[in-house]
Protein backbone atom coordinates (compact mmCIF):
# COMPACT_ATOMS: atom_id res chain seq x y z
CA UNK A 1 0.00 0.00 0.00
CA UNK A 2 1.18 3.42 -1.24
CA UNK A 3 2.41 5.69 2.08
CA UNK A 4 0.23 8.73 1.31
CA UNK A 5 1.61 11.21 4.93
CA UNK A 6 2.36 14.08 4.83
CA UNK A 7 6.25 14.56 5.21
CA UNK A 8 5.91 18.28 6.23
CA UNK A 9 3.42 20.59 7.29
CA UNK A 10 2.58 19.14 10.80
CA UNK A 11 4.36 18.14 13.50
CA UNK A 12 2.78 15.17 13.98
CA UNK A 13 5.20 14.06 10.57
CA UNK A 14 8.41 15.02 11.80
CA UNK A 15 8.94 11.49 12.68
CA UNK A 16 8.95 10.57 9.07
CA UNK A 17 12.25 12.69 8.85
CA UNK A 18 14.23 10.89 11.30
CA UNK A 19 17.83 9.99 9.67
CA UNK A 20 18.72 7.18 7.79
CA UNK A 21 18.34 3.58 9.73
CA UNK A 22 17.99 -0.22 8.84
CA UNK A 23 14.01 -1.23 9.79
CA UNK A 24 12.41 -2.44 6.66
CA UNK A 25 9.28 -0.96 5.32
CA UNK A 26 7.04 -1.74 2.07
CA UNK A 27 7.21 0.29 -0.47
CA UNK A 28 5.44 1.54 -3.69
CA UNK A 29 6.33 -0.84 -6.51
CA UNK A 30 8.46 0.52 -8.90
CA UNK A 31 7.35 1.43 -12.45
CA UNK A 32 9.17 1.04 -15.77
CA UNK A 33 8.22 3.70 -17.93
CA UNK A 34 9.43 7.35 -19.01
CA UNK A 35 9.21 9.51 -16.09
CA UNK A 36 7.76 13.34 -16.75
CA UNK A 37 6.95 16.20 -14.49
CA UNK A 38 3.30 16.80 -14.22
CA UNK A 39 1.77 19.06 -15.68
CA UNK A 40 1.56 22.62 -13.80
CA UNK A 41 -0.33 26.18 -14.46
CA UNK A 42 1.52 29.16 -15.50
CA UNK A 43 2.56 30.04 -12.08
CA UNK A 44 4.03 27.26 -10.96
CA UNK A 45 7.97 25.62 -11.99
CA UNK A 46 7.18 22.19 -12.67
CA UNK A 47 10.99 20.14 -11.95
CA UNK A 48 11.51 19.66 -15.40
CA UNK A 49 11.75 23.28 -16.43
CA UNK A 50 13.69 24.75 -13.31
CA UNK A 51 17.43 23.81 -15.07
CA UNK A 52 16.28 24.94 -18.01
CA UNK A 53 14.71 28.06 -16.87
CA UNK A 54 17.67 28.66 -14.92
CA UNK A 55 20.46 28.46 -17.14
CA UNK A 56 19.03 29.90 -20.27
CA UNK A 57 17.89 32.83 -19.39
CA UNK A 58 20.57 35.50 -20.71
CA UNK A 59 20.57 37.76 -17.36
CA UNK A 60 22.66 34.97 -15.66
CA UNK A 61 25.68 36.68 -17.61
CA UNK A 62 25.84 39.69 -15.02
CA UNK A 63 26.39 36.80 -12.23
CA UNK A 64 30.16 36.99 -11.75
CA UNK A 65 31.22 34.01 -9.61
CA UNK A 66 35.57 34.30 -8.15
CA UNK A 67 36.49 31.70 -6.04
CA UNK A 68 39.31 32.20 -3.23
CA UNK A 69 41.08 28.58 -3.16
CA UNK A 70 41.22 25.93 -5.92
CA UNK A 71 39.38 23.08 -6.54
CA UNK A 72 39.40 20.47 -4.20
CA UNK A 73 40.72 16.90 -4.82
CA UNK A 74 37.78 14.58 -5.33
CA UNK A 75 40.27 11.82 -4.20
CA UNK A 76 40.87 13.16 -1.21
CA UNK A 77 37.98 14.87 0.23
CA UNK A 78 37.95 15.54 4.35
CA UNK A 79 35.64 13.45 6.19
CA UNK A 80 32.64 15.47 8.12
CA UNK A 81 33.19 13.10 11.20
CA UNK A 82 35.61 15.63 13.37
CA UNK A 83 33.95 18.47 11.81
CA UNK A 84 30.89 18.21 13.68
CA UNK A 85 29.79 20.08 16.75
CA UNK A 86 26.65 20.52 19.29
CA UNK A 87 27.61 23.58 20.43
CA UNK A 88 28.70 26.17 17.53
CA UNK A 89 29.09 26.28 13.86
CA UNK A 90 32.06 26.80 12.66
CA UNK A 91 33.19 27.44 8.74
CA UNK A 92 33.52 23.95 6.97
CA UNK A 93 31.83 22.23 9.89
CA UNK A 94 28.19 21.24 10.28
CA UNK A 95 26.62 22.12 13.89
CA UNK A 96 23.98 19.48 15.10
CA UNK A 97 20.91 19.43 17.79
CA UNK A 98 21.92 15.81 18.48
CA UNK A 99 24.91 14.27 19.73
CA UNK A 100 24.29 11.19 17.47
CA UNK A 101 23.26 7.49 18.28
CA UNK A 102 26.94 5.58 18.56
CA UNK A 103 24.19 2.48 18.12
CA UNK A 104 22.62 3.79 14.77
CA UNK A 105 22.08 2.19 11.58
CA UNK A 106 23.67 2.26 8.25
CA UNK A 107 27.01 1.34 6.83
CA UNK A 108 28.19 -1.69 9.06
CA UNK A 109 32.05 -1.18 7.79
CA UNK A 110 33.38 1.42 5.97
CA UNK A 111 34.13 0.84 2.46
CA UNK A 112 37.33 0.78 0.78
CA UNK A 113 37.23 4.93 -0.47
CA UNK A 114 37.56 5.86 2.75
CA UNK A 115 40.90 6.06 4.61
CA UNK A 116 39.67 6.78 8.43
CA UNK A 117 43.39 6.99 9.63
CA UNK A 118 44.16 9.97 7.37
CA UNK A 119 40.80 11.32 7.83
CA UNK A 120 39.95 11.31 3.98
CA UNK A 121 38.16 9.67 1.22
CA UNK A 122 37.35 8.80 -2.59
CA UNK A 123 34.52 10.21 -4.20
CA UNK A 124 35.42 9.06 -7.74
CA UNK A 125 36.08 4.93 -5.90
CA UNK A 126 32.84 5.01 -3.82
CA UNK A 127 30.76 2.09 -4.92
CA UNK A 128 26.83 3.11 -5.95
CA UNK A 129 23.68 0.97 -5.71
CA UNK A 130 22.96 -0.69 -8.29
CA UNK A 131 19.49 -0.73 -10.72
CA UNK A 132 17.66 2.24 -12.29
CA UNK A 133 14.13 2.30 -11.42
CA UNK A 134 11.93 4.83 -13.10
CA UNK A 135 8.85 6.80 -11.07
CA UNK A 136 6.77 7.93 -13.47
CA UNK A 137 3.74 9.35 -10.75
CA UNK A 138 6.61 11.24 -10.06
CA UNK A 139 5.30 14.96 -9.10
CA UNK A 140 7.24 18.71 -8.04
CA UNK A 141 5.30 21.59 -7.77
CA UNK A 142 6.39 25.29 -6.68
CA UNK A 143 3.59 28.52 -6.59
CA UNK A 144 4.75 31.76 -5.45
CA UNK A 145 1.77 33.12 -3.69
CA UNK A 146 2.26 36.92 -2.35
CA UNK A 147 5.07 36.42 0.24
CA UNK A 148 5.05 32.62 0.26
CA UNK A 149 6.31 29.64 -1.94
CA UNK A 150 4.07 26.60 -1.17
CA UNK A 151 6.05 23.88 -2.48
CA UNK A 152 4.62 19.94 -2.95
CA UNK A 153 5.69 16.76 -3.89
CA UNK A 154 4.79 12.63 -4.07
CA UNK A 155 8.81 12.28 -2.59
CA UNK A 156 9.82 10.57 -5.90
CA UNK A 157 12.18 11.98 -8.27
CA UNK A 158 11.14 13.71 -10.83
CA UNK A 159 13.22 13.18 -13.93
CA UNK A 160 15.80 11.19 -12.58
CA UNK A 161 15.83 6.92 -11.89
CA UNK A 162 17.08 5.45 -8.13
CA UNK A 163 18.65 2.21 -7.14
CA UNK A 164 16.98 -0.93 -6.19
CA UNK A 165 15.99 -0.77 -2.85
CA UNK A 166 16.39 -2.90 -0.64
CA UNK A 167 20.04 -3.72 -1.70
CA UNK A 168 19.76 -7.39 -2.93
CA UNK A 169 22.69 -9.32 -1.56
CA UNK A 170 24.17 -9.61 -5.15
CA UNK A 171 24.59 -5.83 -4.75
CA UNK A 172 28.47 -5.09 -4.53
CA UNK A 173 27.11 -2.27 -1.89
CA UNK A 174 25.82 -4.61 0.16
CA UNK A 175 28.57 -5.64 1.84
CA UNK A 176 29.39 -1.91 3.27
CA UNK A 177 25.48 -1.07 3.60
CA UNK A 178 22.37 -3.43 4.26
CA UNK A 179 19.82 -0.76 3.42
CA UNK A 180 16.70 -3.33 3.76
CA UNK A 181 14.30 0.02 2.93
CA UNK A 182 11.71 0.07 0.24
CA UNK A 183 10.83 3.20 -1.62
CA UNK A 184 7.56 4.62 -1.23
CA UNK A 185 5.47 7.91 -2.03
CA UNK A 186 4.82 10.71 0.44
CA UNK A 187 2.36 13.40 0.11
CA UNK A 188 4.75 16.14 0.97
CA UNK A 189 3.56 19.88 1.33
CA UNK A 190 5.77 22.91 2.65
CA UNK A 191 5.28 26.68 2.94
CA UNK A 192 8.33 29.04 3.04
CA UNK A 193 8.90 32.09 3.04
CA UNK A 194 9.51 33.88 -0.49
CA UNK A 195 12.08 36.80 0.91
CA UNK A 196 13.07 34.54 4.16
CA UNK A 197 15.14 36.93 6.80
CA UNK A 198 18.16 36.20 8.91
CA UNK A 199 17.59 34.99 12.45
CA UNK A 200 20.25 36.78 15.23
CA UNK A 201 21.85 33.36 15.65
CA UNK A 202 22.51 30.19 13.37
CA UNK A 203 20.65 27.40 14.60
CA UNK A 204 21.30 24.06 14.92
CA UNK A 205 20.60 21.33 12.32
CA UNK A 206 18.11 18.63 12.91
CA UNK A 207 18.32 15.18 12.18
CA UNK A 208 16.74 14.13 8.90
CA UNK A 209 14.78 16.61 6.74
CA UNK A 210 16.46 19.85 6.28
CA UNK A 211 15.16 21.00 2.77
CA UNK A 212 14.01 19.94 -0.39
CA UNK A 213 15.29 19.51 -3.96
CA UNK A 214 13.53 21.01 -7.12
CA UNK A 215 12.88 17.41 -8.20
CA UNK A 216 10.70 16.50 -5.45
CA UNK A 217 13.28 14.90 -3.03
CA UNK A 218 13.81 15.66 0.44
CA UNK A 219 17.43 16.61 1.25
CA UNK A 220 18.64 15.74 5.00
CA UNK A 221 21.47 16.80 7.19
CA UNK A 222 24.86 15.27 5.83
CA UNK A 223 24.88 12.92 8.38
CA UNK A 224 24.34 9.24 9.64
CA UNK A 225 22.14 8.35 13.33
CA UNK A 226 26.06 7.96 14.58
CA UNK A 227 26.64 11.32 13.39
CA UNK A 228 29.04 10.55 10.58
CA UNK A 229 29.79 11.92 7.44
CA UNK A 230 26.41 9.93 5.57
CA UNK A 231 27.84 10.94 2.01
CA UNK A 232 31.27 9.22 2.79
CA UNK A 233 30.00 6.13 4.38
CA UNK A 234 26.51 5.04 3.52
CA UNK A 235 25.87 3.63 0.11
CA UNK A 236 23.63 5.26 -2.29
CA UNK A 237 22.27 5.08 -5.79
CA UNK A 238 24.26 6.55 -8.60
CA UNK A 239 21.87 10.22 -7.68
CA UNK A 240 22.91 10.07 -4.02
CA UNK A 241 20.04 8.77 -2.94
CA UNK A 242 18.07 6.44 -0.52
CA UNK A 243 15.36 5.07 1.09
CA UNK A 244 14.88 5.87 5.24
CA UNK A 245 12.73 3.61 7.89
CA UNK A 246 9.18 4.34 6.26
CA UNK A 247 10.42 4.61 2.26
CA UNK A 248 11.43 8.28 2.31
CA UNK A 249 14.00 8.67 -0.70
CA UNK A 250 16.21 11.29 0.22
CA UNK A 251 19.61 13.02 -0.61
CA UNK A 252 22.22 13.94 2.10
CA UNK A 253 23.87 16.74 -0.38
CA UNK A 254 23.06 18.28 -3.38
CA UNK A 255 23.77 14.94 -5.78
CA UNK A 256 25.96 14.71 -8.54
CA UNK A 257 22.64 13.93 -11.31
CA UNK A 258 21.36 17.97 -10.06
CA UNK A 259 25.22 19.20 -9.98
CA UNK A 260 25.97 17.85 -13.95
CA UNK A 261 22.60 19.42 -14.79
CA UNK A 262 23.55 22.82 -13.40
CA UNK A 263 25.97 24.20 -15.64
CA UNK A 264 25.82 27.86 -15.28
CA UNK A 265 26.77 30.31 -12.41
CA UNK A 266 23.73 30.21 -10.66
CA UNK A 267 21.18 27.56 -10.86
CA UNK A 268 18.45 27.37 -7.63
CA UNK A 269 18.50 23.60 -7.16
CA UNK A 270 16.07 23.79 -3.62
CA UNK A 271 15.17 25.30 -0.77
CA UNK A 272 16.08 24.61 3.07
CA UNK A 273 13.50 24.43 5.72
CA UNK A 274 14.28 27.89 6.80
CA UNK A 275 13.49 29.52 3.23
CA UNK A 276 16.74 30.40 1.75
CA UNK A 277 17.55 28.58 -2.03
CA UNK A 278 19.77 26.02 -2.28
CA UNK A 279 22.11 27.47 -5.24
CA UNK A 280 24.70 25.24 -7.37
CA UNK A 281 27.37 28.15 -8.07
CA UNK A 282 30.04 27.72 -10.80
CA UNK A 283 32.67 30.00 -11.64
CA UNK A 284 34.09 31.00 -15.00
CA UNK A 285 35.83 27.72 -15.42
CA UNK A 286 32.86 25.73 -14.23
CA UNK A 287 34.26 24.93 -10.63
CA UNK A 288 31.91 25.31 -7.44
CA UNK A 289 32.92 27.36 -4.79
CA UNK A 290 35.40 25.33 -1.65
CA UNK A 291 35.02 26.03 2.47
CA UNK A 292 36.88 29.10 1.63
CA UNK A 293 34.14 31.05 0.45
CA UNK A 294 31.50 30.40 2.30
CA UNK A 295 30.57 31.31 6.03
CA UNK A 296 29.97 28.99 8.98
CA UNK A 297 26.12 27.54 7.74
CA UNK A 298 27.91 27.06 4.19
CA UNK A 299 26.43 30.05 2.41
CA UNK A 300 26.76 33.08 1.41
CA UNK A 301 25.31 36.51 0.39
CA UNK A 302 25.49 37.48 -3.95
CA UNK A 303 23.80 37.89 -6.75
CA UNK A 304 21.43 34.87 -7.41
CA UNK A 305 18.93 33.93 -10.42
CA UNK A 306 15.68 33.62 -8.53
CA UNK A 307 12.10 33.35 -9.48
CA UNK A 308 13.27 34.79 -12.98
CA UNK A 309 15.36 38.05 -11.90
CA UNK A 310 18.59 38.52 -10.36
CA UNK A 311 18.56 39.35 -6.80
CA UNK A 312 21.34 40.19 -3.99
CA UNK A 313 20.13 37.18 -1.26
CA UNK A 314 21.63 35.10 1.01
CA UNK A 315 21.91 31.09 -0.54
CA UNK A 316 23.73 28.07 0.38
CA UNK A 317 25.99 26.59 -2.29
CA UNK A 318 26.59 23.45 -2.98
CA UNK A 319 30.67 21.76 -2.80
CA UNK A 320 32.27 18.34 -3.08
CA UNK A 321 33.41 18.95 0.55
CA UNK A 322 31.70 18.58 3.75
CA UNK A 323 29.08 19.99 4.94
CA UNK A 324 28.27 19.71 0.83
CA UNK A 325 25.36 22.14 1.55
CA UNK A 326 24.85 23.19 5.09
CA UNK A 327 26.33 23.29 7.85
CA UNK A 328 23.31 25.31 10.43
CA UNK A 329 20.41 26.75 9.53
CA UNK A 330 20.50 30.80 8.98
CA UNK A 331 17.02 31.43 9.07
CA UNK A 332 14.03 30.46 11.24
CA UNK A 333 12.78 26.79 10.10
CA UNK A 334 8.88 26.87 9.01
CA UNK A 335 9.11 23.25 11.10
């Protein structure tokens, strides 16, 4: 049977958001066909116009991206472990409500692209679930309605195919991860603010949900229930993503299927729970911004293309190196 809750909106469904663990749930049966956005009225961006929309447009060419450090090794990225704190954010850290579960699910070892004595690992050797499952009931929507931007989605991905889930034991991933979690749709409904404002203080980030993509998937907190780095150790599909306890399909960065898309210097990719965009920022030579030039929740203040104009806001950008796209929140959640 198809899980129709509601992810967001009350919170009663927080729970549905908790981070990544190993229960087993059923799941929506997967579909293969072509997968399409639905369609949407005038004032809405349906998921498969948003890269499109975003890139073509001829005012990006007054958006002027300079980077302060060079790009980082892919081979050698930092792991988030010792980067992570209860008590502060810091620059190139991620600053969590919870002190982690040392008990918590999800990669049983770590896998062979990770070098825990040197504190590093191997984004180009991590090993992906395998399969490509289409969704095609598949749905994104995003209306702009006076100063709000209601935002709703099944929970599927919209234009892109997952893994096989659960990971069959002929899976090579399976003997790093045991994700035994089925897919399965979620009515999921959020209201943010359209001009969202600057709270005094970062807050903390919550485990699970923490924003959501432009193609209908929820994006959590870059980490595991033991408060690891979740993109170095657990396994996901070739888009970054995976299934949760109760079927959510979810991303814990902005994945490398929405980073190829998003070629020019500023492409809105999502929004976080607290309203600001989610931007994937490239540079003359194509590179996305390091550590270096972002501030302690992994953002940053510039000119963005937003809702069809260019506007001075505060975003946070996506990078290949932990936190990936947050590190606290910089606004007031709407949870």
């Amino acid at each position: 049977m198809t899980n129709r809750a509601r992810v967001f909106g009350a919170v009663g469904a927080l729970a549905l958001l908790a981070a990544c663990g190993e229960s087993a749930t059923s799941g929506t049966a997967p579909v293969s066909s072509t997968v399409s956005a639905s369609t949407v009225s005038a004032s809405t961006v349906s998921a498969s116009t948003v890269t499109a929309a975003s890139t073509s447009s001829t005012v990006v060419a007054s958006i002027v991206n300079v980077w302060t450090a060079p790009p980082v090794d892919l081979t050698k990225l930092p792991l988030g472990d010792t980067h992570v704190s209860t008590s502060a954010p810091s620059v190139g850290g991620l600053y969590a409500c919870s002190a982690g579960n040392p008990n918590g699910g999800g990669a049983f070892v770590a896998g062979p692209w990770i070098d825990e004595a040197a504190g590093t690992w191997d984004a180009t050797g991590k090993v992906a679930v395998q399969g490509s499952v289409e969704w095609p009931m598949a749905k994104y929507s995003e209306t702009v309605e006076g100063d709000q931007r209601v935002i709703a989605s099944s929970g599927l991905p919209v234009g892109h195919v997952t893994g096989t889930f659960p990971i069959a034991a002929t899976d090579p991933a399976f003997a790093y991860d045991r994700n035994p979690n089925s897919i399965s749709e979620h009515d999921i409904t959020v209201t943010l603010p359209v001009l969202p404002k600057a709270a005094a203080t970062p807050s903390c980030l919550p485990m699970g949900a923490v924003g959501i993509m432009r193609n209908g998937v929820v994006v959590f907190a870059p980490l595991d229930q033991r408060n690891r780095d979740a993109v170095a150790y657990e396994t996901q599909d070739d888009c970054h993503g995976h299934p949760q306890q109760i079927g959510v399909y979810h991303y814990h960065d902005v994945p490398s299927c929405i980073l190829n898309a998003s070629e020019g210097p500023s492409t809105v990719v999502g929004f976080a729970i607290d309203g600001f965009p989610i931007v994937v920022e490239r540079d003359a030579s194509g590179e996305l911004p390091t550590n270096a030039d972002l501030d302690e929740c992994h953002g940053r203040t510039s000119p963005i293309l937003l809702d069809g104009a260019v506007v001075e806001i505060y975003h946070y950008s996506a990078t290949h190196e932990f936190p990936y796209f947050i590190g606290c929140l910089r606004g007031t959640s709407v949870l």
